[in-house]
N, C-alpha and C. Protein backbone atom coordinates (compact mmCIF):
# COMPACT_ATOMS: atom_id res chain seq x y z
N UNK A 1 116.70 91.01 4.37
CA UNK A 1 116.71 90.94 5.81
C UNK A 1 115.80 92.03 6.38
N UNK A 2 114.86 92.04 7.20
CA UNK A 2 114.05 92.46 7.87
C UNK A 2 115.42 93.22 8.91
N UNK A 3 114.79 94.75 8.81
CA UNK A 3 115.34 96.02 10.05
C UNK A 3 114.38 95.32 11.35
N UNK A 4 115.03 95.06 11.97
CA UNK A 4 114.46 95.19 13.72
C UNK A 4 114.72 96.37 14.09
N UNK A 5 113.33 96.89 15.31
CA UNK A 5 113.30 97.93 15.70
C UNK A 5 113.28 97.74 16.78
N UNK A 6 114.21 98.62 17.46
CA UNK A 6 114.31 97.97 19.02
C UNK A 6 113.98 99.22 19.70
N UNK A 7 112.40 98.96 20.48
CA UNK A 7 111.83 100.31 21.32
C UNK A 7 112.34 99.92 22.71
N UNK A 8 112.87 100.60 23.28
CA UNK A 8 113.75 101.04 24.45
C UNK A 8 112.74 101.78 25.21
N UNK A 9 112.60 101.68 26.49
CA UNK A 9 111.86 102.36 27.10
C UNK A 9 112.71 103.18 28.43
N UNK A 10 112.52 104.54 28.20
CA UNK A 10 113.09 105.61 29.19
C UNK A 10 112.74 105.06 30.15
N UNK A 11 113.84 105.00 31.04
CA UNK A 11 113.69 105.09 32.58
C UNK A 11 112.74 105.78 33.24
N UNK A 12 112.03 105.98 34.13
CA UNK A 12 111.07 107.51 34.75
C UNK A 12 112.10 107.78 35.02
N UNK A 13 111.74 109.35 35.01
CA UNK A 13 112.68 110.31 35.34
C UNK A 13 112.38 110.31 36.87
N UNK A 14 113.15 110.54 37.61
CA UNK A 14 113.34 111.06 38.99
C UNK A 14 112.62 112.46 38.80
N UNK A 15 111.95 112.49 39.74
CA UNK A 15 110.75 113.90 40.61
C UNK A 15 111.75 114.85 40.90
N UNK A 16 112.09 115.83 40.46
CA UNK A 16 113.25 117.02 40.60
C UNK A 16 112.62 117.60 42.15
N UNK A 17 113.35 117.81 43.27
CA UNK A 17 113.17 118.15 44.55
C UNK A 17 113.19 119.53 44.66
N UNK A 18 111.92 120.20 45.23
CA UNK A 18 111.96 121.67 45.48
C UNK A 18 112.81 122.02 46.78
N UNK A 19 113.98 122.56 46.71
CA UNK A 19 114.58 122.99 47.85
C UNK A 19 114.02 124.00 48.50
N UNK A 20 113.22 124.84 47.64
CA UNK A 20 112.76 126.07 48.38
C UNK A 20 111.72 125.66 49.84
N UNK A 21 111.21 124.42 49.34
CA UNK A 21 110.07 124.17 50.51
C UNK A 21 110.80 124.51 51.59
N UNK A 22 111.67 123.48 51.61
CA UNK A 22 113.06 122.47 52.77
C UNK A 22 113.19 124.19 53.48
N UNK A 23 113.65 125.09 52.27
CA UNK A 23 113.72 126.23 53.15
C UNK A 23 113.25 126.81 54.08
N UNK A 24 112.25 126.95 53.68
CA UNK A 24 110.98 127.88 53.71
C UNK A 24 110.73 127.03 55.16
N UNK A 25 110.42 126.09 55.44
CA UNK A 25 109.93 125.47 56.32
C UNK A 25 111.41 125.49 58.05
N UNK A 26 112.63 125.44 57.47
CA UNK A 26 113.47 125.82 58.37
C UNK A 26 113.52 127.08 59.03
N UNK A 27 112.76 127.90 57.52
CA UNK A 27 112.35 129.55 58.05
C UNK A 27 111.81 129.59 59.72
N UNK A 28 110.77 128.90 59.03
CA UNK A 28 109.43 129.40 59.58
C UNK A 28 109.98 128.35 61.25
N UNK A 29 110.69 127.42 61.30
CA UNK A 29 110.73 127.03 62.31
C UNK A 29 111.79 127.74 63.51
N UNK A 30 112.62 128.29 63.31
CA UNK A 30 113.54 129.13 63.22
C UNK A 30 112.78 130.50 63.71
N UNK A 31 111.80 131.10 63.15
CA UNK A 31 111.04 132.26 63.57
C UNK A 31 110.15 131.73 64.39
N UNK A 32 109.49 130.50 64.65
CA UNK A 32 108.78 129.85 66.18
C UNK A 32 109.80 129.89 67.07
N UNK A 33 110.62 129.41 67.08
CA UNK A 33 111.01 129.05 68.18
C UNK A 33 112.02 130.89 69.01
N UNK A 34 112.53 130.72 67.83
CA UNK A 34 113.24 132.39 68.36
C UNK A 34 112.08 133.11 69.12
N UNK A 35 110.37 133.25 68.59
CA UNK A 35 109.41 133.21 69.52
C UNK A 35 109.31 132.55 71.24
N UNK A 36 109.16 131.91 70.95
CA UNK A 36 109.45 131.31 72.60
C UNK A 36 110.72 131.58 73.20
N UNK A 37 111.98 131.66 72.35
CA UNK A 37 112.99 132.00 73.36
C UNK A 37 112.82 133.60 74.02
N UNK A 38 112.43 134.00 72.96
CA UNK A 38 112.26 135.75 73.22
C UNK A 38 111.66 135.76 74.61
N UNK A 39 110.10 134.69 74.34
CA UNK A 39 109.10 135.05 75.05
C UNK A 39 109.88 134.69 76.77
N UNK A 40 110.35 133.31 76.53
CA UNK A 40 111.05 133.17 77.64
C UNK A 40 112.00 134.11 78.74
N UNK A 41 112.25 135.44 77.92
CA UNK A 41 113.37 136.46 78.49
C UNK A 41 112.18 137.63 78.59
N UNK A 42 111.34 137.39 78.48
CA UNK A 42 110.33 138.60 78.94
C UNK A 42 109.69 138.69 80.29
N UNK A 43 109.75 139.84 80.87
CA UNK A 43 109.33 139.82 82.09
C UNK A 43 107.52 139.27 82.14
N UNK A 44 107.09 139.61 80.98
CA UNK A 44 105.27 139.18 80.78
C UNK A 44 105.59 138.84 79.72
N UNK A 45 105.53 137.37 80.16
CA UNK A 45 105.57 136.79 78.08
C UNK A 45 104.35 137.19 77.51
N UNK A 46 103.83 136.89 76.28
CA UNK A 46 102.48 136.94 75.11
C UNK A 46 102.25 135.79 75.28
N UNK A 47 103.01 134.37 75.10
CA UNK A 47 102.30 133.22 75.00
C UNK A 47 102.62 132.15 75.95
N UNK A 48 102.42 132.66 77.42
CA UNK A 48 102.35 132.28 78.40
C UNK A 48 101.74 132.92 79.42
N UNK A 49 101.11 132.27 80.40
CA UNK A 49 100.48 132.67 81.32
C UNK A 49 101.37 133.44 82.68
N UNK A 50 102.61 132.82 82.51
CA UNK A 50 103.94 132.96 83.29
C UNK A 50 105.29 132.76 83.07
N UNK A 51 106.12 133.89 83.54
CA UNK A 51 107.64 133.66 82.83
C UNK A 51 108.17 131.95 83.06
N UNK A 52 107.69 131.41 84.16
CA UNK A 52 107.75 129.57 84.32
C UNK A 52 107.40 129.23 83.23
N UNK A 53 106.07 129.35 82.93
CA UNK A 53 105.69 128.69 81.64
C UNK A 53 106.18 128.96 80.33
N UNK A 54 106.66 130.23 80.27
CA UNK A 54 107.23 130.52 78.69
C UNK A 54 108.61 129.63 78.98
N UNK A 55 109.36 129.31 79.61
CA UNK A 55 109.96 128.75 79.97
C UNK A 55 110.20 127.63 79.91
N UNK A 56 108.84 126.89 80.30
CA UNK A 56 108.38 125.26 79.84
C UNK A 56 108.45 125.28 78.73
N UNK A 57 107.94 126.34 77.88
CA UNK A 57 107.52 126.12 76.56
C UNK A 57 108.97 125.97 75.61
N UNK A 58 109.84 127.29 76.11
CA UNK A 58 111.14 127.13 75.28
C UNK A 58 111.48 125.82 75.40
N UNK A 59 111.68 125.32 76.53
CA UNK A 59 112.74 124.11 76.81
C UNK A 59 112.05 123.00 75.83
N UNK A 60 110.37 122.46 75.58
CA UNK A 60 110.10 121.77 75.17
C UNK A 60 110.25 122.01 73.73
N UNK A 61 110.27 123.09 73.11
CA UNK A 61 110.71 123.28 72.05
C UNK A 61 111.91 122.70 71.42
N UNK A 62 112.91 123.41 72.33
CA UNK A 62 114.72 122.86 72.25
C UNK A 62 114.84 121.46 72.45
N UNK A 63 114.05 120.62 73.11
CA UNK A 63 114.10 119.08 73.17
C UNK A 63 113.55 119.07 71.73
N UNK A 64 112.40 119.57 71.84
CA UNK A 64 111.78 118.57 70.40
C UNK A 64 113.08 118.31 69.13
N UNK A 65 113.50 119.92 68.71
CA UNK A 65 114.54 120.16 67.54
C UNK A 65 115.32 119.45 68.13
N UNK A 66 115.86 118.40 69.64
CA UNK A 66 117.18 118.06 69.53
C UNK A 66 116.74 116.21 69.19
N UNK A 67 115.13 115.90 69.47
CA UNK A 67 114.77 114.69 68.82
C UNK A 67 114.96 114.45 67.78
N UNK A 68 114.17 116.03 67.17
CA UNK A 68 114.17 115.70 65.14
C UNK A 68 115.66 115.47 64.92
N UNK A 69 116.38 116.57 65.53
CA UNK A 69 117.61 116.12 64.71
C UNK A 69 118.53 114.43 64.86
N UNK A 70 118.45 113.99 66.35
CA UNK A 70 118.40 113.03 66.70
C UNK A 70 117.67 111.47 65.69
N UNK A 71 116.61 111.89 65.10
CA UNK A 71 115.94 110.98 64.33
C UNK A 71 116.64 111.12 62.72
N UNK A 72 116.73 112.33 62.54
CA UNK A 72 117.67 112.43 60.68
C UNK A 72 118.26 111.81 60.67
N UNK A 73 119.35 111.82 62.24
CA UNK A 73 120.76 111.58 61.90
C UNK A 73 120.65 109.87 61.77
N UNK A 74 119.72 108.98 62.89
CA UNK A 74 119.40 107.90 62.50
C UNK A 74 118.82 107.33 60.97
N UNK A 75 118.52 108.17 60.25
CA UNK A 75 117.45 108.15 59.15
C UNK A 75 118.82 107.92 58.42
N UNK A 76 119.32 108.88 58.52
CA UNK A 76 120.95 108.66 57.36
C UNK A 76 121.76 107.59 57.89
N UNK A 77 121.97 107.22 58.99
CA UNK A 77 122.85 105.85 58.88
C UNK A 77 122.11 104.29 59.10
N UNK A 78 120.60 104.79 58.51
CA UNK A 78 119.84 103.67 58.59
C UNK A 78 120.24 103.05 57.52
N UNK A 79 120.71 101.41 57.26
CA UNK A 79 121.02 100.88 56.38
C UNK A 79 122.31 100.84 55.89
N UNK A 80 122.96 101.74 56.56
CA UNK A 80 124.67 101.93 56.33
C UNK A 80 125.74 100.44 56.86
């Protein structure tokens, strides 16, 4: 009787996920925006022409982060 050889082929492995990016990138968004809020409580902001405008700037900031988060949360019960 003839051995059969039965070649099996590995699955791909799944791409192991760097968490550090994910971090790193919450860092850095986290240190922008604490920027603009600062700037916003300054009598002469740095990155505004006017305490109004640092002002504009915070608020559009705080919308944006309340879109992104707004869009995850859709992202996760997409398909649920």
């Amino acid at each position: 009787m003839a051995n059969a050889t039965q070649t099996q082929t590995s699955a791909p492995k799944a791409e192991e996920f760097d968490r550090t990016s994910v971090t790193r990138s919450f860092a850095r968004l986290k240190h922008e925006v604490s920027e603009l809020v600062n700037d916003a409580h300054r009598s002469r902001p740095f990155y505004a022409a006017s305490k109004e405008e640092a002002v504009t700037k915070r608020d559009a900031a705080l919308a944006l982060l309340s879109q992104a988060a707004e869009k995850i949360d859709a992202i996760k019960k997409d398909g649920n």
